[in-house]
C-alpha atoms as a PDB file:
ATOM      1  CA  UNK A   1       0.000   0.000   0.000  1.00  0.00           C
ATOM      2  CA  UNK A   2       1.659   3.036  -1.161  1.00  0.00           C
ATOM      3  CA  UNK A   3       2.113   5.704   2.030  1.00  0.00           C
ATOM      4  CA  UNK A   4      -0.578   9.025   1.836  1.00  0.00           C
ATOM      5  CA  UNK A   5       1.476  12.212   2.750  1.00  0.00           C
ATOM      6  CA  UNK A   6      -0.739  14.455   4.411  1.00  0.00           C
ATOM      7  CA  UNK A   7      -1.318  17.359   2.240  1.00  0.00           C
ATOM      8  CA  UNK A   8       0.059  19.846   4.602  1.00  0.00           C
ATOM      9  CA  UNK A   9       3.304  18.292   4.640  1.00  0.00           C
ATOM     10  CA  UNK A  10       3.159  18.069   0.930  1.00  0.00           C
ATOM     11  CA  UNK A  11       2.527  21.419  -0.303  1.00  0.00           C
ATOM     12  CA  UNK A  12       5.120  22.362   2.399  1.00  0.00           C
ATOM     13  CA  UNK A  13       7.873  19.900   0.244  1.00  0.00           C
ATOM     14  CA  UNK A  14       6.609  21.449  -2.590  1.00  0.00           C
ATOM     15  CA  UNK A  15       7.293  25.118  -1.378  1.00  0.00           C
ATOM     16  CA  UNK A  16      11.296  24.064   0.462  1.00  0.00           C
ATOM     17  CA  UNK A  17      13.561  26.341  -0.102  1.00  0.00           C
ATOM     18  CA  UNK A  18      17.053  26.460  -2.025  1.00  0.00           C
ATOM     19  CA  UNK A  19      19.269  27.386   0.706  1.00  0.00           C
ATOM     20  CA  UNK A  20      22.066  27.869  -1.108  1.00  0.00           C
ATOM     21  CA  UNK A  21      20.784  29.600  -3.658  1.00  0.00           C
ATOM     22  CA  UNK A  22      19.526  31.737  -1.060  1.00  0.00           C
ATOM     23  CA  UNK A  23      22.384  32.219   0.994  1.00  0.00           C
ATOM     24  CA  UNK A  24      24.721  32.807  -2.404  1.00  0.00           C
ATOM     25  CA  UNK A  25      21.884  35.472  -3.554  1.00  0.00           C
ATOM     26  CA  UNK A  26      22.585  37.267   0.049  1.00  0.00           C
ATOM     27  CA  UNK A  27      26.402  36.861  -0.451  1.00  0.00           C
ATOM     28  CA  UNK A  28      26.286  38.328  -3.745  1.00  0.00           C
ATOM     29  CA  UNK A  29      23.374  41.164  -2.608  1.00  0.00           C
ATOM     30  CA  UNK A  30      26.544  41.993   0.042  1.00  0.00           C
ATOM     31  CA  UNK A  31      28.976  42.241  -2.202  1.00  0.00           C
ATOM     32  CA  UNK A  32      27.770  44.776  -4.276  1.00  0.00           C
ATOM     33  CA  UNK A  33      26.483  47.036  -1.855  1.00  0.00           C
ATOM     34  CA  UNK A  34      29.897  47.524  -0.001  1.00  0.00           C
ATOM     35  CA  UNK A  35      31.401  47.774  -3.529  1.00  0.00           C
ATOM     36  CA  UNK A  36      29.135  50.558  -4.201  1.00  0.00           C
ATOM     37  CA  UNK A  37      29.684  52.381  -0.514  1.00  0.00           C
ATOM     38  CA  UNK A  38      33.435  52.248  -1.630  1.00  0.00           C
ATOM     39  CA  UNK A  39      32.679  54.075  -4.629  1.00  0.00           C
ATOM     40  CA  UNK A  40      34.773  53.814  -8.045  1.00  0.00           C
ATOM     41  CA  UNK A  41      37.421  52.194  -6.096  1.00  0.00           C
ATOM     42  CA  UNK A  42      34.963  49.569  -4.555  1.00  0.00           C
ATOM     43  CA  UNK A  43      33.490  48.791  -7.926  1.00  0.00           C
ATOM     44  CA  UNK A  44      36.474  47.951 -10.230  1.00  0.00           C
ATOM     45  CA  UNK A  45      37.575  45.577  -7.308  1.00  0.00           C
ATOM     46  CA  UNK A  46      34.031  43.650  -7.603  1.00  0.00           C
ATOM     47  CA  UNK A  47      34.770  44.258 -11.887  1.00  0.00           C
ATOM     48  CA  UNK A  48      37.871  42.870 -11.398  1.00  0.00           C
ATOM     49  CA  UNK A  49      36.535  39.850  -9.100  1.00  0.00           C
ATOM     50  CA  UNK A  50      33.941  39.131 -11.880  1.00  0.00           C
ATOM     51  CA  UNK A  51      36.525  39.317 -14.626  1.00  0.00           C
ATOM     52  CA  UNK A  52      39.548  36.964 -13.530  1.00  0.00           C
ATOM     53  CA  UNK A  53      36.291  34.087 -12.635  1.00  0.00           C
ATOM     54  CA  UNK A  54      34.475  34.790 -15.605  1.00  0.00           C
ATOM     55  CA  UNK A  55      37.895  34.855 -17.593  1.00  0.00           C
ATOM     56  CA  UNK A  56      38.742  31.381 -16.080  1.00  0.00           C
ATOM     57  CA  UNK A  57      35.253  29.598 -16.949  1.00  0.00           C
ATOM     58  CA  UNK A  58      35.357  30.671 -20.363  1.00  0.00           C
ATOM     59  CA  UNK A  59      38.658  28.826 -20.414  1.00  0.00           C
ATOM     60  CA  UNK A  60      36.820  25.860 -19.685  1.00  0.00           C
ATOM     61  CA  UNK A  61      34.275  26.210 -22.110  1.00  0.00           C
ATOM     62  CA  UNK A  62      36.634  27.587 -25.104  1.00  0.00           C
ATOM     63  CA  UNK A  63      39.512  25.093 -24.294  1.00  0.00           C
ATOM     64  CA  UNK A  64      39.724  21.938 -26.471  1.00  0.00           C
ATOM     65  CA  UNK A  65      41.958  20.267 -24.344  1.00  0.00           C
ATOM     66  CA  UNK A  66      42.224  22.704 -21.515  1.00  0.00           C
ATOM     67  CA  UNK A  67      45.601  23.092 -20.078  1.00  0.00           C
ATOM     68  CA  UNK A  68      46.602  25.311 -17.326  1.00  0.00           C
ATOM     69  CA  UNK A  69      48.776  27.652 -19.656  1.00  0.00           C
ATOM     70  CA  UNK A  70      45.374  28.237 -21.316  1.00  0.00           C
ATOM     71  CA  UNK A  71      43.345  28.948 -18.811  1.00  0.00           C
ATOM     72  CA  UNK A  72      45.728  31.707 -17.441  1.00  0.00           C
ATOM     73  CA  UNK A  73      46.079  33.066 -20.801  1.00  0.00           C
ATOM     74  CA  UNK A  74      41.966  33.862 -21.110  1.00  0.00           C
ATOM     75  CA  UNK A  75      42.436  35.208 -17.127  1.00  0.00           C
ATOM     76  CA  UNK A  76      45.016  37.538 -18.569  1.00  0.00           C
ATOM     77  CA  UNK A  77      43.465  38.631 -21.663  1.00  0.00           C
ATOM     78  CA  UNK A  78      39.861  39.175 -19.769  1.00  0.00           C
ATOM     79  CA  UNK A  79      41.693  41.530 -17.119  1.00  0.00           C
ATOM     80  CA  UNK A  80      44.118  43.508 -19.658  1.00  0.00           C
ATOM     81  CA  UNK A  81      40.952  45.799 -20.678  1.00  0.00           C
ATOM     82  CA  UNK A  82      40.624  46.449 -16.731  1.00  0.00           C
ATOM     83  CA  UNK A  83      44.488  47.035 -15.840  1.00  0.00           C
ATOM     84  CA  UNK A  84      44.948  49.591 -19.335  1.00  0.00           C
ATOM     85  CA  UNK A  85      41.625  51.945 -18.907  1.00  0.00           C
ATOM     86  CA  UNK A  86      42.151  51.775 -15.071  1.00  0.00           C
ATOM     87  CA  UNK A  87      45.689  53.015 -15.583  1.00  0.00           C
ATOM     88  CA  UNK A  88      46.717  56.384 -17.043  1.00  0.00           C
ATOM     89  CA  UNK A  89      47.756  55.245 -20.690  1.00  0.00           C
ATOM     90  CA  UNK A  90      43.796  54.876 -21.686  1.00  0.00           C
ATOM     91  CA  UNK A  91      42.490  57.775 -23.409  1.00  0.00           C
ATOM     92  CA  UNK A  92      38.768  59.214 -24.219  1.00  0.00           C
ATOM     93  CA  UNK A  93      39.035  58.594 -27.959  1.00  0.00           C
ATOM     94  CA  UNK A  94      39.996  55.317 -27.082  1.00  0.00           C
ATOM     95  CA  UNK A  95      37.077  54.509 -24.533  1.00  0.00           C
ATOM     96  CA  UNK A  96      34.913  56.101 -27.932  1.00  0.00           C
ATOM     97  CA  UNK A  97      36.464  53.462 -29.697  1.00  0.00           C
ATOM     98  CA  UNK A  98      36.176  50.399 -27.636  1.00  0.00           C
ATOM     99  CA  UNK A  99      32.486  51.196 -26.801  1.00  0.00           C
ATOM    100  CA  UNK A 100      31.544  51.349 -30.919  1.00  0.00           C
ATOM    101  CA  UNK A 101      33.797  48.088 -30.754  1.00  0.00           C
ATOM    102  CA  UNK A 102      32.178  46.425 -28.053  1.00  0.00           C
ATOM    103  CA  UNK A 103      28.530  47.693 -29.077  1.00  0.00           C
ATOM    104  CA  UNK A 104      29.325  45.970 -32.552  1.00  0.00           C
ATOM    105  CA  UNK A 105      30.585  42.857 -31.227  1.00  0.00           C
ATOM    106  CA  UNK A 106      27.377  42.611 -29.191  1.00  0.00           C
ATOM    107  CA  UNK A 107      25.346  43.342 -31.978  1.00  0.00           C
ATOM    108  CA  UNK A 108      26.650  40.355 -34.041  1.00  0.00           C
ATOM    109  CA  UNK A 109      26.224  37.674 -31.078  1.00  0.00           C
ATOM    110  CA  UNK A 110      22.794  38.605 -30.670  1.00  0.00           C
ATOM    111  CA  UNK A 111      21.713  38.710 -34.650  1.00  0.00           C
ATOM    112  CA  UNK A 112      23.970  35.553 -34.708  1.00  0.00           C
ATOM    113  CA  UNK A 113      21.273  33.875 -32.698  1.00  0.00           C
ATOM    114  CA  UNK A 114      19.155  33.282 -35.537  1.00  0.00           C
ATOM    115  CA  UNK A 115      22.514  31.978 -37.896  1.00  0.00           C
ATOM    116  CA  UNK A 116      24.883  29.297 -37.754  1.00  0.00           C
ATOM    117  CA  UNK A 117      26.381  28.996 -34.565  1.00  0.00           C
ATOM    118  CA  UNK A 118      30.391  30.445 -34.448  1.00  0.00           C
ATOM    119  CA  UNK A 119      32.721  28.379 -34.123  1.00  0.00           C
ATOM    120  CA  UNK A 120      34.085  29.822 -30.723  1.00  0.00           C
ATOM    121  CA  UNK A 121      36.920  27.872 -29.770  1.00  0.00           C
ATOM    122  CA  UNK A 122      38.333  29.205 -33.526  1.00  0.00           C
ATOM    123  CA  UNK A 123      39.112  32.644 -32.218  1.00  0.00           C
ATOM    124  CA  UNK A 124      38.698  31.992 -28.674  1.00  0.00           C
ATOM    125  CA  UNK A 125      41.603  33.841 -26.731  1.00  0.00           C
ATOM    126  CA  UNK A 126      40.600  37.017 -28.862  1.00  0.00           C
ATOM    127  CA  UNK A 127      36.874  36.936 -28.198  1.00  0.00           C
ATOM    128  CA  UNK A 128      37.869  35.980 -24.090  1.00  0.00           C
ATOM    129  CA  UNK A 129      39.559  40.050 -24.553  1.00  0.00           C
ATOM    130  CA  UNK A 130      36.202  41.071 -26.521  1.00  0.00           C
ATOM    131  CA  UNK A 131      32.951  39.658 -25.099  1.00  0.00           C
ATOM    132  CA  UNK A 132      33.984  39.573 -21.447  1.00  0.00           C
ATOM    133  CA  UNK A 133      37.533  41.636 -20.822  1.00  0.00           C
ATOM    134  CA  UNK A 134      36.632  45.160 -22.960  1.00  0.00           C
ATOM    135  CA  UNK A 135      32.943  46.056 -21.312  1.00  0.00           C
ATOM    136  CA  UNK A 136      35.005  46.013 -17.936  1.00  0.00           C
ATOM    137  CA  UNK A 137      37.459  47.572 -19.058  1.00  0.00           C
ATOM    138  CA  UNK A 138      34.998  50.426 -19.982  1.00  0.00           C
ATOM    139  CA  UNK A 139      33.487  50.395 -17.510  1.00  0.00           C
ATOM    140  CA  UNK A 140      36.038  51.073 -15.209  1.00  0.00           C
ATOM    141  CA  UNK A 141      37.278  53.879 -17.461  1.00  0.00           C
ATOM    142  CA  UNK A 142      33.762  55.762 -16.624  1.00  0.00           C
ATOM    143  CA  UNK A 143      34.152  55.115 -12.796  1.00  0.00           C
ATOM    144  CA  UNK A 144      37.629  57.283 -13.072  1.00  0.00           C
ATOM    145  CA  UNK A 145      36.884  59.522 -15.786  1.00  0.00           C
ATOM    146  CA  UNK A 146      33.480  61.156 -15.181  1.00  0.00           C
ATOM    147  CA  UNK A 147      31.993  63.866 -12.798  1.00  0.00           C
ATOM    148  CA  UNK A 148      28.481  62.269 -12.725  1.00  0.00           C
ATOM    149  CA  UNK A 149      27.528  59.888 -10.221  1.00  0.00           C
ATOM    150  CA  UNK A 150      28.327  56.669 -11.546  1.00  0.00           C
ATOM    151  CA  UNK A 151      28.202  54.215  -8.789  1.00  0.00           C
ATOM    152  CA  UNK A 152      24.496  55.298  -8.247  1.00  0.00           C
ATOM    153  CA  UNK A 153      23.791  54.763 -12.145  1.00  0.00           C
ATOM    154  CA  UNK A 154      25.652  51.287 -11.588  1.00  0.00           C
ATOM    155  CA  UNK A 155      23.254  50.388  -8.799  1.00  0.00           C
ATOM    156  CA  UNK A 156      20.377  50.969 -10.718  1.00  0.00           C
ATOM    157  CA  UNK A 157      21.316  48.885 -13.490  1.00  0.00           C
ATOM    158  CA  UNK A 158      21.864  46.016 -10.912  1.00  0.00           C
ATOM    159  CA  UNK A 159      18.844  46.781  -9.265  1.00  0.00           C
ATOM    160  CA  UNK A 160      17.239  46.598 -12.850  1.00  0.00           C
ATOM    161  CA  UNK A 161      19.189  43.737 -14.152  1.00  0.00           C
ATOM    162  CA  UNK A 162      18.017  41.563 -10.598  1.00  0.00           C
ATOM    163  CA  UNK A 163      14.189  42.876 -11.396  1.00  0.00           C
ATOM    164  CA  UNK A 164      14.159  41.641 -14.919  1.00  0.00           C
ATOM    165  CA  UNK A 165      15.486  37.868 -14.090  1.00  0.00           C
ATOM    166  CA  UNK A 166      13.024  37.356 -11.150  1.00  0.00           C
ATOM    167  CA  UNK A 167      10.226  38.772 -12.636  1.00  0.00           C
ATOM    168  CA  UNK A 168      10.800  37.184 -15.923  1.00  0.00           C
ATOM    169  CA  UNK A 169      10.830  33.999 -13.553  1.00  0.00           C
ATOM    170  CA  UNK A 170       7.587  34.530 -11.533  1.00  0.00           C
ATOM    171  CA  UNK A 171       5.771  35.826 -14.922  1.00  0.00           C
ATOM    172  CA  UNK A 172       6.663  32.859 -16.642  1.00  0.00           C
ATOM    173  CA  UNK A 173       6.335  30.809 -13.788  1.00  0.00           C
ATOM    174  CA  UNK A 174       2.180  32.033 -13.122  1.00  0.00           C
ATOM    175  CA  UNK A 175       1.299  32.950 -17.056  1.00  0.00           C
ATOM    176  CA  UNK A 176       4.002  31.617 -19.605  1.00  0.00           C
ATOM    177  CA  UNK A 177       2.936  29.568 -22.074  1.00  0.00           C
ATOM    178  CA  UNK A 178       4.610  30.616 -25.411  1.00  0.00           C
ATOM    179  CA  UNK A 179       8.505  29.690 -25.521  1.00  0.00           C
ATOM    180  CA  UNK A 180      10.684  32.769 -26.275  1.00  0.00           C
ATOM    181  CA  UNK A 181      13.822  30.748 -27.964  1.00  0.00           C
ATOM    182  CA  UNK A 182      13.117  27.244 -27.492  1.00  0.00           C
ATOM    183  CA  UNK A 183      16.204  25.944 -29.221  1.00  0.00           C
ATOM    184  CA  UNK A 184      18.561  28.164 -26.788  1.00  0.00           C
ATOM    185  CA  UNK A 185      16.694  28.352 -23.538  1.00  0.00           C
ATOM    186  CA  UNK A 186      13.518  26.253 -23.296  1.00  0.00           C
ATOM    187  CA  UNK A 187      12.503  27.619 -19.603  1.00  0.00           C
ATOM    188  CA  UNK A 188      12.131  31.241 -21.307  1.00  0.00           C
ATOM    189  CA  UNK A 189       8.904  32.494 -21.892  1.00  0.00           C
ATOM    190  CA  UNK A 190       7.254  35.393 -24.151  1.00  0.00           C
ATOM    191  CA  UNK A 191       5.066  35.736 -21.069  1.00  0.00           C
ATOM    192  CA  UNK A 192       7.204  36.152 -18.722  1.00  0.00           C
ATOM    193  CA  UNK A 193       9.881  38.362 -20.571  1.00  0.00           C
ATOM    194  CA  UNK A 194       6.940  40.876 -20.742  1.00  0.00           C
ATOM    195  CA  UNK A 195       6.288  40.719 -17.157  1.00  0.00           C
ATOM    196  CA  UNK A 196      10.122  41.326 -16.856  1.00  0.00           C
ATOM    197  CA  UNK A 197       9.604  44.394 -19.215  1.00  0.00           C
ATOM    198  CA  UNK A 198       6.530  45.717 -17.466  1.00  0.00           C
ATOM    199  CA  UNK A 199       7.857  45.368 -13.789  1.00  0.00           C
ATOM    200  CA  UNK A 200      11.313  46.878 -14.822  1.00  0.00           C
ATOM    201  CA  UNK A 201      10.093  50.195 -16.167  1.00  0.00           C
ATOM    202  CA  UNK A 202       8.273  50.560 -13.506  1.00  0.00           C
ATOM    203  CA  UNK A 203      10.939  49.996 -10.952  1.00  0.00           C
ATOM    204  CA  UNK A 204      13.048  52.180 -13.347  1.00  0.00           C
ATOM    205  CA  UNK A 205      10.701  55.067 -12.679  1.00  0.00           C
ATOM    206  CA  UNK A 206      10.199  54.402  -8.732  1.00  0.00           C
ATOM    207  CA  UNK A 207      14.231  54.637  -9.042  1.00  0.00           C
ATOM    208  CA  UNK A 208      14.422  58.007 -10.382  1.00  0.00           C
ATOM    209  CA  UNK A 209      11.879  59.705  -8.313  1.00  0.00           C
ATOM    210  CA  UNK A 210      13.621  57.927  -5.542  1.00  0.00           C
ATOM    211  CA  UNK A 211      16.862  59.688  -6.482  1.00  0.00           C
ATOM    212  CA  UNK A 212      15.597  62.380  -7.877  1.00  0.00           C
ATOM    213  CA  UNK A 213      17.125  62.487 -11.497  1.00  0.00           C
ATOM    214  CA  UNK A 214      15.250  62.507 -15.262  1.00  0.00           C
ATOM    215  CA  UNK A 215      12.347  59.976 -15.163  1.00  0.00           C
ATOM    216  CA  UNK A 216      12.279  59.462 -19.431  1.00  0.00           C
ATOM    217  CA  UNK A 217      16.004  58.437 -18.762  1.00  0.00           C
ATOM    218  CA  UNK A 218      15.368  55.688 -16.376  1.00  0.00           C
ATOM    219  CA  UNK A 219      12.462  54.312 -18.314  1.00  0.00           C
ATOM    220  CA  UNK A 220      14.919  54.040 -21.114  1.00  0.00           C
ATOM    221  CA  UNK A 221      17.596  52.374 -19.258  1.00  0.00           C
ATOM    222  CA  UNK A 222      15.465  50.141 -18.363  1.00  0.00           C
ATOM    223  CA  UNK A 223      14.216  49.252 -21.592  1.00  0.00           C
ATOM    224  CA  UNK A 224      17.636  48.481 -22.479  1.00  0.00           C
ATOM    225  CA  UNK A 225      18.806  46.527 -19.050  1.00  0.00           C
ATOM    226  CA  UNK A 226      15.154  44.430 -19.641  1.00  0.00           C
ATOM    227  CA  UNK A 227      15.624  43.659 -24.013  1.00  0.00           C
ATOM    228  CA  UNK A 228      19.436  43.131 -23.687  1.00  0.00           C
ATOM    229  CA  UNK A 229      19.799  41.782 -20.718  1.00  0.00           C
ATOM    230  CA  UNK A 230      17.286  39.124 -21.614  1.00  0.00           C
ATOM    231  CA  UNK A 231      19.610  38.716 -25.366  1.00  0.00           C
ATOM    232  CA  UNK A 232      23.104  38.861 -23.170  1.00  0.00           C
ATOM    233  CA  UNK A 233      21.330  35.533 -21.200  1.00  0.00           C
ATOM    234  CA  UNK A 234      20.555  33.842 -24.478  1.00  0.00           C
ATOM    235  CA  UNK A 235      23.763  34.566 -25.922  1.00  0.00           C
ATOM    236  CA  UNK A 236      25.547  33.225 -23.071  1.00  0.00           C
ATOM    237  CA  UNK A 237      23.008  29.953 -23.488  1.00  0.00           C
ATOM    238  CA  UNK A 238      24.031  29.511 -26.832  1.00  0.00           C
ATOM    239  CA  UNK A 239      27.690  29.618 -26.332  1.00  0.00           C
ATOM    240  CA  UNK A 240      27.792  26.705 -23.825  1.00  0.00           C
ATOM    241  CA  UNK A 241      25.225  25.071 -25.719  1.00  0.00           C
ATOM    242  CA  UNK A 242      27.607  25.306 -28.595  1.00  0.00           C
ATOM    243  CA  UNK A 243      30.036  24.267 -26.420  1.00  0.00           C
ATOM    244  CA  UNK A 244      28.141  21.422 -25.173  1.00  0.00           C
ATOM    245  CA  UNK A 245      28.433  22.672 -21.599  1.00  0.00           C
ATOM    246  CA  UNK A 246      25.641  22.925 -18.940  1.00  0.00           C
ATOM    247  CA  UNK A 247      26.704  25.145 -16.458  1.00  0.00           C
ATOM    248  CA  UNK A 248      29.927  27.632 -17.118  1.00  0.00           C
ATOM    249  CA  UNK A 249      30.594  26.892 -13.497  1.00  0.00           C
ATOM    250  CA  UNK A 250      29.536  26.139  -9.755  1.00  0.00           C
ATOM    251  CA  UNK A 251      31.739  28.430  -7.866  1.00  0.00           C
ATOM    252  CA  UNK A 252      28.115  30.546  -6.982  1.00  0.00           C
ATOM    253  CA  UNK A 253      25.901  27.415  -5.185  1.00  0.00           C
ATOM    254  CA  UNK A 254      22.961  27.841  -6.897  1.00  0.00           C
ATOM    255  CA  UNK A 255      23.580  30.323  -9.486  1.00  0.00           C
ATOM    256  CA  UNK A 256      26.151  28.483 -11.761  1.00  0.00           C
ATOM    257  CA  UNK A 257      29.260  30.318 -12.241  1.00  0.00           C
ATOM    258  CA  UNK A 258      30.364  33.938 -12.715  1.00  0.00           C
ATOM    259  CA  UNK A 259      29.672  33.731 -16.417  1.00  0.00           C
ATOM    260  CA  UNK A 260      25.936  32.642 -15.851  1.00  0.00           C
ATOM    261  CA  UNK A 261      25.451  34.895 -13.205  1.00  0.00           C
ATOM    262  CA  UNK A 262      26.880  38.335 -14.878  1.00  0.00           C
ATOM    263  CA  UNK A 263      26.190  37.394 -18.830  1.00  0.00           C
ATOM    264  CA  UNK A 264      23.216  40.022 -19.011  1.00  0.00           C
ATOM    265  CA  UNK A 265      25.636  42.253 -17.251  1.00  0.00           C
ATOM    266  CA  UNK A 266      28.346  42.676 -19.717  1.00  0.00           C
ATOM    267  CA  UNK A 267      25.985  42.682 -22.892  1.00  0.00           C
ATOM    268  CA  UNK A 268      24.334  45.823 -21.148  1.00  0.00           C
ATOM    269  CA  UNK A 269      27.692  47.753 -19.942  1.00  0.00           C
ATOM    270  CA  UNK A 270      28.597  48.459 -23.791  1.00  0.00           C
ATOM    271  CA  UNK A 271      25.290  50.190 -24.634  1.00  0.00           C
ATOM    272  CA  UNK A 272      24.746  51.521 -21.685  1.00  0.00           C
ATOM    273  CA  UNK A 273      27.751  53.441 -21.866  1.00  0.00           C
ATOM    274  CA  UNK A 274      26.973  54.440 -25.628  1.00  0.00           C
ATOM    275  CA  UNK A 275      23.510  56.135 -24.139  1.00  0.00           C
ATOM    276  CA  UNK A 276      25.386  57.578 -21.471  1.00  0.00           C
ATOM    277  CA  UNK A 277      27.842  58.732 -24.486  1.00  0.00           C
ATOM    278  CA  UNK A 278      24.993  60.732 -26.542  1.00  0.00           C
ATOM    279  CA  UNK A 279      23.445  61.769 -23.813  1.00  0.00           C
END
């Protein structure tokens, strides 16, 4: 006779909790707070943190065999954006010119979601420097090179960036029915990318009234965080899919790796920083 489980104690299995996902979501929620109370300074240390992990899991995803000389070799070449525009040799033509060069590369990983996969591991040292190393690297130009108040325009996007993924997740979760791109991430939904859309305008506006800065500018950032954001994730899908790779890592319990848990992250920086150009 098969055992009844009371239905209190079921729904209660049904709602248990993923600790660790939990507790790594805190750790992470920590992290870039104090980065952000430390200002530039704080910031390019978390960039930097992101970049040397995320520099190393690409290794093991681009690497065919991986050796150890490799695997430093993408670490290098994902920092060297960082250590040039964070020194004094980097000038403002040549941020100009990396964020058109970054924007483009962007560009072509997203249309080349509907093409013939690349052939990654081909060029794979050079696009470690391009897709992950250069929007840092800009990035950290802006924290040292700009009068605004860049750290609080940083926190938004996070705050933005964290809105999208978990209401894209409870949307779909509730209402999703229609996939958004089956053949790169089945769990996606048209549904819930809306919801992700809807909710992060809206907590795009609540942030600039709660900061008091330009409301029409906040609803566009947000656009952008919410459409690219959601590409940067599928690109980063189709790579280790390419790849025939699950996760890019499990340093994060619960979140993957660095490059899972930042993709939408770098795709943004690049055009970000192009509206924040011709603004």
């Amino acid at each position: 006779m098969s055992k009844v489980i009371p239905e209190e104690k079921a729904s209660t299995s049904k709602r248990k909790v993923n600790m660790p996902r939990v507790t790594t979501a805190f750790i992470i929620v920590a992290a870039i707070l104090l980065s952000i109370y430390y200002g530039a300074f704080g910031l390019s240390i978390l960039f930097a943190v992101i970049v040397i992990f995320g520099g190393y899991e690409l290794s093991k995803i681009l690497d065919r065999p991986r050796t150890s000389i490799g695997s430093y070799l993408h670490i290098a070449l994902a920092a060297a954006p960082m250590l040039f525009f964070g020194s004094g040799f980097a000038t403002h033509s040549l941020y100009v010119i990396g964020i058109f060069i970054s924007s483009v590369l962007m560009v072509f990983l997203i249309i080349n979601l509907w093409m013939k996969p690349i052939a990654y591991e081909k060029f794979k040292y050079v696009f470690t420097f391009l897709y992950w190393g250069l929007p840092f690297g800009l990035a950290t130009y802006l924290l040292f090179h700009t009068n605004k108040d860049i750290q609080m325009m940083f926190f938004g996007i996070i705050i933005l960036l964290w809105t999208s993924d978990t209401m894209a997740y409870f949307t779909g979760k509730a209402i999703g029915k229609n996939k958004l791109f089956p053949s790169v991430s089945p769990g996606k939904t048209r549904e819930g990318s809306l919801g992700a859309g809807f909710f992060s305008v809206l907590v795009g506006v609540g942030f600039a009234y709660a900061i008091d800065d330009n409301i029409t500018k906040w609803m566009i950032i947000a656009i952008i965080v919410w459409i690219i954001g959601t590409l940067g994730d599928l690109v980063e899908s189709r790579i280790k899919r390419v790849q025939n790779v699950k996760d890019s890592g499990s340093i994060l319990p619960g979140h993957g790796g660095f490059l899972d848990r930042f993709d939408s992250l770098v795709m943004v920086i690049p055009f970000l920083l192009l509206f924040d150009y011709f603004l």
